[in-house]
PDB file of N, CA and C in Angstrom:
ATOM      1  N   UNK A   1       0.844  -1.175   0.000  1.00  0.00           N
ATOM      2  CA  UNK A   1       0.000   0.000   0.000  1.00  0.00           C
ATOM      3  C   UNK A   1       0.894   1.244   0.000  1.00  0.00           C
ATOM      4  N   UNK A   2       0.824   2.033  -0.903  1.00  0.00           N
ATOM      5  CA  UNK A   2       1.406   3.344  -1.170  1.00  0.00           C
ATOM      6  C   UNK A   2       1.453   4.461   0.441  1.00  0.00           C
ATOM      7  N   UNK A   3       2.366   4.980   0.411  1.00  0.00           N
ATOM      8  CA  UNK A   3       2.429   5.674   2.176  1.00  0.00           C
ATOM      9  C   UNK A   3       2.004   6.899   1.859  1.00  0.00           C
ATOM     10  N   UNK A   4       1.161   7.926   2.470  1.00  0.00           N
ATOM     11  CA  UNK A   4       0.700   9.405   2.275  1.00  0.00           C
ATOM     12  C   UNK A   4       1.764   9.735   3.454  1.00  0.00           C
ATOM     13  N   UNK A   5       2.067  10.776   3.590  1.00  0.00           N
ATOM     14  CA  UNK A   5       2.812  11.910   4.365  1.00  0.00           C
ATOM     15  C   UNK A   5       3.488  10.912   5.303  1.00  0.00           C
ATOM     16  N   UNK A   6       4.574   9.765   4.785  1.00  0.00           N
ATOM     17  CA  UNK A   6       5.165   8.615   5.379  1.00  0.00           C
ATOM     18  C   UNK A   6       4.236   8.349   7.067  1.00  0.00           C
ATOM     19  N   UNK A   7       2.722   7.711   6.675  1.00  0.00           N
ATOM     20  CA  UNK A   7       2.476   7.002   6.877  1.00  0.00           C
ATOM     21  C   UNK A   7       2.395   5.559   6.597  1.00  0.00           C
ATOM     22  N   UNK A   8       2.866   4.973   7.060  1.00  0.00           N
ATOM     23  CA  UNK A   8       2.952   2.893   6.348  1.00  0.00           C
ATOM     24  C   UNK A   8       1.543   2.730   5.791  1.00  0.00           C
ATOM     25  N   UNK A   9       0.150   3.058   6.816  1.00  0.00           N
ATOM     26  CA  UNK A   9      -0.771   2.610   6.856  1.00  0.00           C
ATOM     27  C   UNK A   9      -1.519   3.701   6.557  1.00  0.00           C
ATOM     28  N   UNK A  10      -1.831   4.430   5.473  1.00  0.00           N
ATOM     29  CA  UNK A  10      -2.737   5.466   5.290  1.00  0.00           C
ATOM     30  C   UNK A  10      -4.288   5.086   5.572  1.00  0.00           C
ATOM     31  N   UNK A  11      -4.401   4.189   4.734  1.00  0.00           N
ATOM     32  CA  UNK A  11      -6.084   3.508   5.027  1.00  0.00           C
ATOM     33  C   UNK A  11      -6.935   3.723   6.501  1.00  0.00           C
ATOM     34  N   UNK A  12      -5.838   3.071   6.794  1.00  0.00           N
ATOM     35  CA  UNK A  12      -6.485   2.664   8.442  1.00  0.00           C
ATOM     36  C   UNK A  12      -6.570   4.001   9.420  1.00  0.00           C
ATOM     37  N   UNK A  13      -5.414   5.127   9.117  1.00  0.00           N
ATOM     38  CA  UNK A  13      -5.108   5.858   9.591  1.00  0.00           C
ATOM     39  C   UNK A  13      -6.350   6.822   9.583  1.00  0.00           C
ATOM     40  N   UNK A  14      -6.439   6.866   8.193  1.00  0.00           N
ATOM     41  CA  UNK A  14      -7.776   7.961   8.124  1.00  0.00           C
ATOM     42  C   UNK A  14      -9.323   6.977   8.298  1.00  0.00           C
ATOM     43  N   UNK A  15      -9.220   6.043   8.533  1.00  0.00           N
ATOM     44  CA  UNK A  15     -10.236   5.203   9.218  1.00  0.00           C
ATOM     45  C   UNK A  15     -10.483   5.158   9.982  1.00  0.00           C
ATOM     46  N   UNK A  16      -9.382   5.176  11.678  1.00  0.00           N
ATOM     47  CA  UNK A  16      -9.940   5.475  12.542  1.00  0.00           C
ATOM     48  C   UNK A  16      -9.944   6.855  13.007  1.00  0.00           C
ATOM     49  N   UNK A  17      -9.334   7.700  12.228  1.00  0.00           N
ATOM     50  CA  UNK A  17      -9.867   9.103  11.987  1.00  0.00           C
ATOM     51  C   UNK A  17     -11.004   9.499  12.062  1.00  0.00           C
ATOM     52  N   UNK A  18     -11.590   9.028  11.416  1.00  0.00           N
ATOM     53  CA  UNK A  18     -13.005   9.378  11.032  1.00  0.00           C
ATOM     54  C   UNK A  18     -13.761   8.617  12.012  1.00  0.00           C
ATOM     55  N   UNK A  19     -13.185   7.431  12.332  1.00  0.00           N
ATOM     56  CA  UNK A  19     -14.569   6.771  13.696  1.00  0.00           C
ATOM     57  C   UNK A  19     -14.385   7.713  14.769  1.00  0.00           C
ATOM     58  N   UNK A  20     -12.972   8.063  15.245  1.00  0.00           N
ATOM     59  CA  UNK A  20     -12.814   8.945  16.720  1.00  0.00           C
ATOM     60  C   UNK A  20     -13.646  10.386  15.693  1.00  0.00           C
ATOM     61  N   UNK A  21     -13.487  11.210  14.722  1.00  0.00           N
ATOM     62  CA  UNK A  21     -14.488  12.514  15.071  1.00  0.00           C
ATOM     63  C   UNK A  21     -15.436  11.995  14.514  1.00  0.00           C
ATOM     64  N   UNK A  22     -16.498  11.200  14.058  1.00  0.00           N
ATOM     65  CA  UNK A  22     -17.907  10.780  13.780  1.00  0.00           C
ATOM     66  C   UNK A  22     -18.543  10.533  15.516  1.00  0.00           C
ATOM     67  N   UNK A  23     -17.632   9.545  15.953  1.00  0.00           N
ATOM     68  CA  UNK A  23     -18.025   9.609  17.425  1.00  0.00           C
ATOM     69  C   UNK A  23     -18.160  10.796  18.372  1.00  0.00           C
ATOM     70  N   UNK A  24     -16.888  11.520  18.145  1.00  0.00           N
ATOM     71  CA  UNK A  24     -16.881  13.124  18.709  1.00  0.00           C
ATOM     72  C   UNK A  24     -18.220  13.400  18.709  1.00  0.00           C
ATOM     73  N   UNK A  25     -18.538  13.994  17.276  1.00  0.00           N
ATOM     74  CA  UNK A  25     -19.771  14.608  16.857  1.00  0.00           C
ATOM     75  C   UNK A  25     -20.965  14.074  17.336  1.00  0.00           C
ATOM     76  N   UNK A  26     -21.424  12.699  17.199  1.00  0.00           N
ATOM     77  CA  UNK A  26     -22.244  11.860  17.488  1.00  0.00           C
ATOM     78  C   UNK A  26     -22.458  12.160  19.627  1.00  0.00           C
ATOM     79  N   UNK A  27     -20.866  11.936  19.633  1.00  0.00           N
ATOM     80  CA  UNK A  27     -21.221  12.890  21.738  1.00  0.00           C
ATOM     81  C   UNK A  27     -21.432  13.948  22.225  1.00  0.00           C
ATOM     82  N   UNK A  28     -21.204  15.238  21.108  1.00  0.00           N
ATOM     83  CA  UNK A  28     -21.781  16.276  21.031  1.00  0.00           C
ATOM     84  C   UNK A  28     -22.932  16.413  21.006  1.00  0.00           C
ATOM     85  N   UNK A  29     -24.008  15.498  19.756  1.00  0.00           N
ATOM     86  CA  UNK A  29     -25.012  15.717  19.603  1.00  0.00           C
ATOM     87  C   UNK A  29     -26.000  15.199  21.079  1.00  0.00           C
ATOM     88  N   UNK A  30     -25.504  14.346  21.641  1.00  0.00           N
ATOM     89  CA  UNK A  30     -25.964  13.699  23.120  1.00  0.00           C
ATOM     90  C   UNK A  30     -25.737  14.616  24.243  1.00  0.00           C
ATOM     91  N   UNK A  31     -24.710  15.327  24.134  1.00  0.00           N
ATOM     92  CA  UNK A  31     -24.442  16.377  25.107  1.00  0.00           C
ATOM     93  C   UNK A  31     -25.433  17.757  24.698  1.00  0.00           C
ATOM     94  N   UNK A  32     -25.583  18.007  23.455  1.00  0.00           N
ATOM     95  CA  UNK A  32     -26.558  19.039  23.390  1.00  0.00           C
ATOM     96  C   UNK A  32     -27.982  18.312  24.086  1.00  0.00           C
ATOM     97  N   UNK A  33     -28.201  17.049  23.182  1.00  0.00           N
ATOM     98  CA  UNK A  33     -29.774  16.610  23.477  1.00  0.00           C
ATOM     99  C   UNK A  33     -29.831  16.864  25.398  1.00  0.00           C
ATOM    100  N   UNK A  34     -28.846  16.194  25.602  1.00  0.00           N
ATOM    101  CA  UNK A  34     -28.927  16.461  27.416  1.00  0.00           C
ATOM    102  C   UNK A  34     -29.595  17.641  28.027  1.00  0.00           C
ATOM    103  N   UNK A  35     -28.777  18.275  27.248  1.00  0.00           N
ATOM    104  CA  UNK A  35     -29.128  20.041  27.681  1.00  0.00           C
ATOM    105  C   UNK A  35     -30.692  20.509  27.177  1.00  0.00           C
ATOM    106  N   UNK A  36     -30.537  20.075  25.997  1.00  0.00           N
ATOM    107  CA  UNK A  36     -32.120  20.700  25.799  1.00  0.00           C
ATOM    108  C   UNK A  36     -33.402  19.982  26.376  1.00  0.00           C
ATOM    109  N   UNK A  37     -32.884  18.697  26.806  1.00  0.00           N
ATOM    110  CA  UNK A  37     -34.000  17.964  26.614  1.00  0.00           C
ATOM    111  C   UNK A  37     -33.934  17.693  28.255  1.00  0.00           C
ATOM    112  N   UNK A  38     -33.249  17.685  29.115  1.00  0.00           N
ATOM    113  CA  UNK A  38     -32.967  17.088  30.385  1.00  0.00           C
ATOM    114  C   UNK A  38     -33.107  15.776  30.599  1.00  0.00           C
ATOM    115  N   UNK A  39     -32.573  14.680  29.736  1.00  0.00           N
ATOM    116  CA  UNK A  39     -33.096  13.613  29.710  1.00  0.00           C
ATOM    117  C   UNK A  39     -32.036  12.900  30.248  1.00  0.00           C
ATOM    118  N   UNK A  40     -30.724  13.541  29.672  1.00  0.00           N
ATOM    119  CA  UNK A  40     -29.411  12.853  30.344  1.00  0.00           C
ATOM    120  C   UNK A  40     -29.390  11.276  29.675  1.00  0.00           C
ATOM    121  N   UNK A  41     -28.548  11.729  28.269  1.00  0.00           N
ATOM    122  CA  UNK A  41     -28.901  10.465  27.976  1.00  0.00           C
ATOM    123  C   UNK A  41     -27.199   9.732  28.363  1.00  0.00           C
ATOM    124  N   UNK A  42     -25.896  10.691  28.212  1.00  0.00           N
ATOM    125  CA  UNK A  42     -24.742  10.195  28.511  1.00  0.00           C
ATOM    126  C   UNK A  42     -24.771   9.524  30.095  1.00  0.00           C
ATOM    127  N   UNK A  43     -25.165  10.165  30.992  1.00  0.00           N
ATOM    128  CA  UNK A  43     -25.559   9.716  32.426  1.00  0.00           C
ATOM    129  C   UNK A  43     -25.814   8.096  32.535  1.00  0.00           C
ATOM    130  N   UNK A  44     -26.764   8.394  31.180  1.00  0.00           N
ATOM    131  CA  UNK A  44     -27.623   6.847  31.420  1.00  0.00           C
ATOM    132  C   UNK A  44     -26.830   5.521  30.553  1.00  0.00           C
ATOM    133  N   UNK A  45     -25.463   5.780  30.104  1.00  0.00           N
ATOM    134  CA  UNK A  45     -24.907   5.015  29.212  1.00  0.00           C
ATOM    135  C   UNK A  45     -24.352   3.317  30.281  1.00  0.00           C
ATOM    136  N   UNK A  46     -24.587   2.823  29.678  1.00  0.00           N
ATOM    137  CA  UNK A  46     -23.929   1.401  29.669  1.00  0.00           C
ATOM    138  C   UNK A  46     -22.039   1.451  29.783  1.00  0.00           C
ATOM    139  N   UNK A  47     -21.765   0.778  29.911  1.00  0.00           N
ATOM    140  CA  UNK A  47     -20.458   0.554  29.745  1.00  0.00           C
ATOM    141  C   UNK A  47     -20.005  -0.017  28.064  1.00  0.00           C
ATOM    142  N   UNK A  48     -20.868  -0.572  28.071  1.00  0.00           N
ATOM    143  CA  UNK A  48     -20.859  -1.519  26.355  1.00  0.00           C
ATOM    144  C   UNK A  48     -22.036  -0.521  25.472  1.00  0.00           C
ATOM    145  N   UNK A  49     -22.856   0.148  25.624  1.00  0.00           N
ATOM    146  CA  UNK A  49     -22.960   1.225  24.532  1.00  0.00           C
ATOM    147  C   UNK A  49     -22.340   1.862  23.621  1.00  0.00           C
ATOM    148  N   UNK A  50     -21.020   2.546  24.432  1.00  0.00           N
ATOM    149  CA  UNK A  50     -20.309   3.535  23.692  1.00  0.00           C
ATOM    150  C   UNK A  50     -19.014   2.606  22.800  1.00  0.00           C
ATOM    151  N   UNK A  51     -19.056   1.125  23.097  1.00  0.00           N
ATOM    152  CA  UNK A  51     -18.376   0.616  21.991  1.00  0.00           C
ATOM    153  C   UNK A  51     -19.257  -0.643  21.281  1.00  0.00           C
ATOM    154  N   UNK A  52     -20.459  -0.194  21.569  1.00  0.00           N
ATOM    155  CA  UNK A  52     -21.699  -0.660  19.973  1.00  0.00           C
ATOM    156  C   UNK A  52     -21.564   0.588  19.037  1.00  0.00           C
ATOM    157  N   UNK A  53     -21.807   1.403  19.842  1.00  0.00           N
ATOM    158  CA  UNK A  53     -21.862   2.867  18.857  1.00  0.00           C
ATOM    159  C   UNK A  53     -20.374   3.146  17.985  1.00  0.00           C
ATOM    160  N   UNK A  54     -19.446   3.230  18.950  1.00  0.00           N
ATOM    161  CA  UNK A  54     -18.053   2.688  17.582  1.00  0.00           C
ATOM    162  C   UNK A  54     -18.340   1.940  16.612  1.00  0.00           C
ATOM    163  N   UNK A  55     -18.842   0.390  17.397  1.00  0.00           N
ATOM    164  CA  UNK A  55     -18.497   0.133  16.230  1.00  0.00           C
ATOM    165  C   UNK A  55     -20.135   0.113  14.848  1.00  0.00           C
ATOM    166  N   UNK A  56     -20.866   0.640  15.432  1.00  0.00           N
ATOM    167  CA  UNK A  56     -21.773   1.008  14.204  1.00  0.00           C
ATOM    168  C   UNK A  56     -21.826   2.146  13.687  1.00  0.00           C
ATOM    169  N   UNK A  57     -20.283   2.856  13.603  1.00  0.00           N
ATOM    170  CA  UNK A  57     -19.727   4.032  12.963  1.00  0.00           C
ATOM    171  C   UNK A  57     -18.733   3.554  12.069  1.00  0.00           C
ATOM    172  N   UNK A  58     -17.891   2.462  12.963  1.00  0.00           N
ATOM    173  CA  UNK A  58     -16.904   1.800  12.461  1.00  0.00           C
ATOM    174  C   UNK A  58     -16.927   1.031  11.067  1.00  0.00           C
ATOM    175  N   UNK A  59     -18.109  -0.074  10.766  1.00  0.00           N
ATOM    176  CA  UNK A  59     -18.485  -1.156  10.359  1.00  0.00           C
ATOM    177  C   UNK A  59     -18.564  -0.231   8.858  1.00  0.00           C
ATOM    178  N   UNK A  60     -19.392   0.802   8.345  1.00  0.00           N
ATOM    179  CA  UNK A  60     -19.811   1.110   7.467  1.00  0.00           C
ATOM    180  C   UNK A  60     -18.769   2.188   6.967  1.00  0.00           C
ATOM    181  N   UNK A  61     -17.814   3.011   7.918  1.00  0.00           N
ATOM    182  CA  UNK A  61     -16.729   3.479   7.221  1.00  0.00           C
ATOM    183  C   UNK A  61     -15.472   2.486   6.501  1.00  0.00           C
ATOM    184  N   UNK A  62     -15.581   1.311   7.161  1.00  0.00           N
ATOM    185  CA  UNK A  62     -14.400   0.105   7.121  1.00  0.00           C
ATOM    186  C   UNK A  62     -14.848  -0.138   5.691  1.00  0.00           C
ATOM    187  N   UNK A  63     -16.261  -0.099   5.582  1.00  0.00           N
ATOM    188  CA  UNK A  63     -16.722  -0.741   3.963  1.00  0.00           C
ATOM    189  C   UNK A  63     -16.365   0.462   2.524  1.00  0.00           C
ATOM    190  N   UNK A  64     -16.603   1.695   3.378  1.00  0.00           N
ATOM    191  CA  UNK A  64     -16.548   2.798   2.695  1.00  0.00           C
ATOM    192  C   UNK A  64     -15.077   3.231   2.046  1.00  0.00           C
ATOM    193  N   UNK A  65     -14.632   3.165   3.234  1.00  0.00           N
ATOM    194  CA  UNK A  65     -13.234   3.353   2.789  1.00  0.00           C
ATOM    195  C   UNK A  65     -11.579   2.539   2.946  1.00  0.00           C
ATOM    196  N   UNK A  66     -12.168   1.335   3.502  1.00  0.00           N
ATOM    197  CA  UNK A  66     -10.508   0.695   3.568  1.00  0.00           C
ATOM    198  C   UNK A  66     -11.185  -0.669   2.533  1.00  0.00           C
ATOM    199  N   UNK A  67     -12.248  -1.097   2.429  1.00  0.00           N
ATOM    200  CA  UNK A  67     -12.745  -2.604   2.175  1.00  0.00           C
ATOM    201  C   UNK A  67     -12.362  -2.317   0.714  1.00  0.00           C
ATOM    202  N   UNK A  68     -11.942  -3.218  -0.011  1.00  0.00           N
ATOM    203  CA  UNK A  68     -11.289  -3.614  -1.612  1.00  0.00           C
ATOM    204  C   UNK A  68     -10.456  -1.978  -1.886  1.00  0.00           C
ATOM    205  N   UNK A  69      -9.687  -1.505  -1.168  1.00  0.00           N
ATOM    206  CA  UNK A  69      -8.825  -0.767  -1.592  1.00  0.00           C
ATOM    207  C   UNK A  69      -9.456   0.807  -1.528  1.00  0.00           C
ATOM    208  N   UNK A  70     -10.394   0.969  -1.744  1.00  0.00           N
ATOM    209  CA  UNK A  70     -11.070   2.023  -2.511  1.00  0.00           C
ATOM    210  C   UNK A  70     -10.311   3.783  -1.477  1.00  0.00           C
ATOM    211  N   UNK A  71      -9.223   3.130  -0.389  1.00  0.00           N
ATOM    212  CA  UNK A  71      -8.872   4.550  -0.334  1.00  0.00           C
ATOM    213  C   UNK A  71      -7.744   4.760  -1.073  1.00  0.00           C
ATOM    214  N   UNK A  72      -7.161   3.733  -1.890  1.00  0.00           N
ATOM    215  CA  UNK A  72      -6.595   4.157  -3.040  1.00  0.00           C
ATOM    216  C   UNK A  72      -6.825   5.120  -4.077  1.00  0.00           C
ATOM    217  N   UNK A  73      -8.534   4.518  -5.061  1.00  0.00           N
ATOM    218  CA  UNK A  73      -9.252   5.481  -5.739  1.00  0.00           C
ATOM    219  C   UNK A  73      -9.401   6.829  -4.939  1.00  0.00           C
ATOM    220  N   UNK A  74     -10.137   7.291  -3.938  1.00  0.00           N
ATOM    221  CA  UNK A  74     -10.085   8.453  -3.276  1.00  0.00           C
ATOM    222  C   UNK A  74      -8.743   9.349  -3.076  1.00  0.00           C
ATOM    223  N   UNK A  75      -6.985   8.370  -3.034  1.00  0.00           N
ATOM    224  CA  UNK A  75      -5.869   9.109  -3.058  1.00  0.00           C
ATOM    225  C   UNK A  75      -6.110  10.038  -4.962  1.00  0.00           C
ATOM    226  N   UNK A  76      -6.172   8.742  -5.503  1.00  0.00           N
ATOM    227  CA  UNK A  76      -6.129   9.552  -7.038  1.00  0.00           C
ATOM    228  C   UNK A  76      -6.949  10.463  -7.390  1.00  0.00           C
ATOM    229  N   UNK A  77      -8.477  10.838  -6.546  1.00  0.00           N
ATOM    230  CA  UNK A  77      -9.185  11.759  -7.551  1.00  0.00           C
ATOM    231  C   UNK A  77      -8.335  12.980  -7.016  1.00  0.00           C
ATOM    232  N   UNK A  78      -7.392  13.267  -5.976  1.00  0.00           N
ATOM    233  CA  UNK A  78      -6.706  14.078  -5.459  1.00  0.00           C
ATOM    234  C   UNK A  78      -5.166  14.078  -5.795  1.00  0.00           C
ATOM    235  N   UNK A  79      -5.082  13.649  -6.625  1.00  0.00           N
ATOM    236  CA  UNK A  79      -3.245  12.967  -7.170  1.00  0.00           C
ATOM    237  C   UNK A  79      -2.788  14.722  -8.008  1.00  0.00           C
ATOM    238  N   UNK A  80      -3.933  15.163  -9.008  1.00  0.00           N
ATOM    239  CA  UNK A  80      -3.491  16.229  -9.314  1.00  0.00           C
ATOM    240  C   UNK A  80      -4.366  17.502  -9.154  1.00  0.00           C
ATOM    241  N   UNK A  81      -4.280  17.794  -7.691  1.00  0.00           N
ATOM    242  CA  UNK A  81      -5.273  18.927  -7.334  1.00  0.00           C
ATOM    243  C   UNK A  81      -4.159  19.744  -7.329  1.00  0.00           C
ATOM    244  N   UNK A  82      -4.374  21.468  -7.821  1.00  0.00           N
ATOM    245  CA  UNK A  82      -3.528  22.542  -7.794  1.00  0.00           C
ATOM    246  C   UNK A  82      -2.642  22.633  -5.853  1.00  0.00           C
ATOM    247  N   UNK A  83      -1.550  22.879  -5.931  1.00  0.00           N
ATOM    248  CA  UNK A  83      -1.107  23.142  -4.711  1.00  0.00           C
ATOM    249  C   UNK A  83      -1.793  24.471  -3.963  1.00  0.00           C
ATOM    250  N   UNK A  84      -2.616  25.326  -4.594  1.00  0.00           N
ATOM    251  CA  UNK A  84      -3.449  25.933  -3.733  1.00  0.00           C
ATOM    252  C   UNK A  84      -4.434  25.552  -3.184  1.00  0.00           C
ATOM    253  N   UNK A  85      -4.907  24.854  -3.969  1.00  0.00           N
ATOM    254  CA  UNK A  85      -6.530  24.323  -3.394  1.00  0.00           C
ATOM    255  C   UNK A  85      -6.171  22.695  -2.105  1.00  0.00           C
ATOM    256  N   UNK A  86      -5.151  22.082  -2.792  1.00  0.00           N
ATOM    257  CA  UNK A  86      -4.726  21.476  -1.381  1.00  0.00           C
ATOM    258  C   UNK A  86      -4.644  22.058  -0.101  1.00  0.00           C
ATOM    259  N   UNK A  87      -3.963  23.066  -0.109  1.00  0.00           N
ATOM    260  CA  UNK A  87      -3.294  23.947   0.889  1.00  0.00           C
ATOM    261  C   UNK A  87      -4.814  24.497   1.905  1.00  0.00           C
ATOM    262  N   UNK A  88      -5.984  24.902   0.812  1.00  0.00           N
ATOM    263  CA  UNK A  88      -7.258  25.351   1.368  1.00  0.00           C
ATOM    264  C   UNK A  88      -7.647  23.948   2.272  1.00  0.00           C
ATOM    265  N   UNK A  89      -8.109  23.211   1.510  1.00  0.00           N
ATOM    266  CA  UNK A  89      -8.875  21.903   1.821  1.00  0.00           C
ATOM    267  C   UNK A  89      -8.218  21.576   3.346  1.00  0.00           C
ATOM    268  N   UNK A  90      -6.799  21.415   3.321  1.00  0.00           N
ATOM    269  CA  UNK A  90      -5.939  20.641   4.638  1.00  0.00           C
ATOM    270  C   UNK A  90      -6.939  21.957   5.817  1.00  0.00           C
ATOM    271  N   UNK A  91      -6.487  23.518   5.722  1.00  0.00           N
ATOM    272  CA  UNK A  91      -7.043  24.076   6.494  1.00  0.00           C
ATOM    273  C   UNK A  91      -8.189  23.966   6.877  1.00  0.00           C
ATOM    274  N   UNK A  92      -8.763  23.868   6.156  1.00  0.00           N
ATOM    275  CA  UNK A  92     -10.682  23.850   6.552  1.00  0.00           C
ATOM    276  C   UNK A  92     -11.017  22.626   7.409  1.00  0.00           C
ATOM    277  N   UNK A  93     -10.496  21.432   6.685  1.00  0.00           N
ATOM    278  CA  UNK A  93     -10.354  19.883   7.621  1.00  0.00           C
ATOM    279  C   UNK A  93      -9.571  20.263   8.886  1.00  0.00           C
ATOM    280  N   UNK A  94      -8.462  20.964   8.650  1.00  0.00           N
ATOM    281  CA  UNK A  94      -7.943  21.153   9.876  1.00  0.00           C
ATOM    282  C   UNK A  94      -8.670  22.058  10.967  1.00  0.00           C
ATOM    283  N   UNK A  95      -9.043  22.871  10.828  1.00  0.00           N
ATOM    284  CA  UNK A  95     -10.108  23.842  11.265  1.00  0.00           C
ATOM    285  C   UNK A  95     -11.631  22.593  12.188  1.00  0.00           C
ATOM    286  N   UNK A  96     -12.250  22.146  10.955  1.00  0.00           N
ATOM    287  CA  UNK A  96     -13.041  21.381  11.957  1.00  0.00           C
ATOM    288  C   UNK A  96     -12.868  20.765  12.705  1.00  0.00           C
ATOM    289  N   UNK A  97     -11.729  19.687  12.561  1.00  0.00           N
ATOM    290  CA  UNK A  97     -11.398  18.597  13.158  1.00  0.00           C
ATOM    291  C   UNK A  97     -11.283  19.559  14.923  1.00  0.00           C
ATOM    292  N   UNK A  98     -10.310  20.657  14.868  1.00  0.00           N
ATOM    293  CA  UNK A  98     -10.090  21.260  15.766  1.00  0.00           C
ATOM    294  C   UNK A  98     -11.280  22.008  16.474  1.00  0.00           C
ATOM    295  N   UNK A  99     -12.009  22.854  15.811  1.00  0.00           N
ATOM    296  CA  UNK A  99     -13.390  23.379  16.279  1.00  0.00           C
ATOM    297  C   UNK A  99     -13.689  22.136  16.946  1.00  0.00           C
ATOM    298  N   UNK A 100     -14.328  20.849  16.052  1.00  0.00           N
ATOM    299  CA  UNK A 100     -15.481  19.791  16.814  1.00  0.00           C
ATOM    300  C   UNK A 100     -14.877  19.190  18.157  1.00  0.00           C
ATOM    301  N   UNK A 101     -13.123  18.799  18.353  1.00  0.00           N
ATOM    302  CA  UNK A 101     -13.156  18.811  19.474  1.00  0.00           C
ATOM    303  C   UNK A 101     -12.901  19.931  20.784  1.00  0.00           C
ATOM    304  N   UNK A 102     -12.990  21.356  20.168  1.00  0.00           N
ATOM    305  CA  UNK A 102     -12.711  22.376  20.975  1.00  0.00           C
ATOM    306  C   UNK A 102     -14.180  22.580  21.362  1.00  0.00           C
ATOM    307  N   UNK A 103     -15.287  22.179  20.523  1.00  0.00           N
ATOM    308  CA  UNK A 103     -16.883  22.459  20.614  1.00  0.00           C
ATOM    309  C   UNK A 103     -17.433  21.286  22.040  1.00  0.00           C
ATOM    310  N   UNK A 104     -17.062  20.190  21.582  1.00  0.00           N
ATOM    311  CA  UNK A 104     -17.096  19.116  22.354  1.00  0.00           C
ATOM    312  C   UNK A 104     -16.900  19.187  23.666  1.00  0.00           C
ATOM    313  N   UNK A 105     -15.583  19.480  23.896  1.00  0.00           N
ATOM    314  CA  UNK A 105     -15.331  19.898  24.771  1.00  0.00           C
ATOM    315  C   UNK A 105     -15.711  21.241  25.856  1.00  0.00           C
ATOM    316  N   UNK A 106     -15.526  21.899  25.430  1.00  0.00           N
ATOM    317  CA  UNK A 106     -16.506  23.390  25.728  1.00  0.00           C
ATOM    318  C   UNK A 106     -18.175  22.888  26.319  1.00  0.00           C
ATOM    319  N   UNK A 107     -18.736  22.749  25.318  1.00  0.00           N
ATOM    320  CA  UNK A 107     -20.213  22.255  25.570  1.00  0.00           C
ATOM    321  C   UNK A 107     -19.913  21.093  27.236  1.00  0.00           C
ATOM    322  N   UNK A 108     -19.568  20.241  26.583  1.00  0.00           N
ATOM    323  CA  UNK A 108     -19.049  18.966  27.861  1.00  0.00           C
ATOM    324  C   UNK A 108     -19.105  19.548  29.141  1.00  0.00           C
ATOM    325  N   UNK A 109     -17.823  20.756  29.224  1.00  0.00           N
ATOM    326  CA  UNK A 109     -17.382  21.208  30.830  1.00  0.00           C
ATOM    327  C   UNK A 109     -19.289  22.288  31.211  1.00  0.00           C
ATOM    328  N   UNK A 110     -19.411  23.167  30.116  1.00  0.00           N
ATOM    329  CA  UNK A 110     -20.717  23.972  30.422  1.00  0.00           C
ATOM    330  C   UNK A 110     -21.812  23.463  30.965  1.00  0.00           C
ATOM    331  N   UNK A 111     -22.111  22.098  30.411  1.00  0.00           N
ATOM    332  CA  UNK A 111     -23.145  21.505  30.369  1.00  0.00           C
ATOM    333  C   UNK A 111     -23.544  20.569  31.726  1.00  0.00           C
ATOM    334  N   UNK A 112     -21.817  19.871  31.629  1.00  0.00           N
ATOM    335  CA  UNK A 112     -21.942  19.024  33.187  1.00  0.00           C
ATOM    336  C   UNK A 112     -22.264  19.729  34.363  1.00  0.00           C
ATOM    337  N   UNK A 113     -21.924  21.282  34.331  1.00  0.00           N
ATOM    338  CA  UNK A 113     -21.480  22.342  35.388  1.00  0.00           C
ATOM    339  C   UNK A 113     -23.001  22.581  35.606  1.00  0.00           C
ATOM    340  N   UNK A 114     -23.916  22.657  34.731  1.00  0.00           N
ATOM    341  CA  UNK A 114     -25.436  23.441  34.698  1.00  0.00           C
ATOM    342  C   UNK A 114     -26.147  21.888  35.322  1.00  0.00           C
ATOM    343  N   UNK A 115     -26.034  20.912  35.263  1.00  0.00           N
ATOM    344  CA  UNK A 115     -27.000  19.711  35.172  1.00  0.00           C
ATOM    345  C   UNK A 115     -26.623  18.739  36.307  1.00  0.00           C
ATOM    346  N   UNK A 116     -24.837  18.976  36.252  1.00  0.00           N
ATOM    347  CA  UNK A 116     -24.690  18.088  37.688  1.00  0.00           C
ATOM    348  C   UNK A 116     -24.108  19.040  38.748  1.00  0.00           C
ATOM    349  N   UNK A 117     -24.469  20.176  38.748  1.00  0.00           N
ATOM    350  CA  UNK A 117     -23.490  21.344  39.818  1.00  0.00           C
ATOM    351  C   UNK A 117     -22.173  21.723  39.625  1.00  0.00           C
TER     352      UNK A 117
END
């Protein structure tokens, strides 16, 4: 398998990439519902919930993007993008990735502070 930015394992890399911020997002959206709704649904979690929910984030990105190669095809539709518009794209990804867990977090400390004292 071809290495991106001398990673050995690009595939996997941006695979579980995407399960840790899909999950992020996905605990955000539970941490808002908490708040609006007072229902407390993180409170009420299982121990084995939060790794069903991996992995039914997991299962369908694994198919999407590592299963018969296909993050190969996805390296090439990007093989000859202008070095400006790379340069945009990395920021903006970089930007969310950073917002969703700076959001996450933020919300998290506000939220526990209002609901559990």
């Amino acid at each position: 398998m071809e290495t991106a930015l001398g990673d050995p394992i690009p595939a996997f890399t941006a695979f579980w990439f995407l399960v840790v911020l899909q999950g992020l997002n996905l605990g955000l959206l539970l941490v808002v519902a908490d708040a609006i709704t007072g229902l407390r649904f993180m409170k009420g979690l299982s121990k084995t919930e939060p790794l069903l929910s991996a992995m039914l984030i997991a299962v369908p990105q694994y198919f999407i993007l590592v299963h018969g190669g296909q993050f190969q095809s996805i390296l090439q539709e990007f093989a000859d993008e202008p070095a400006r518009s790379r340069k945009r794209g990395t920021m903006f990804v970089t930007l969310y990735v950073l917002l969703s867990f700076a959001v996450f977090i933020v919300c998290a400390i506000l939220i526990g502070r209002a609901i559990y004292g």
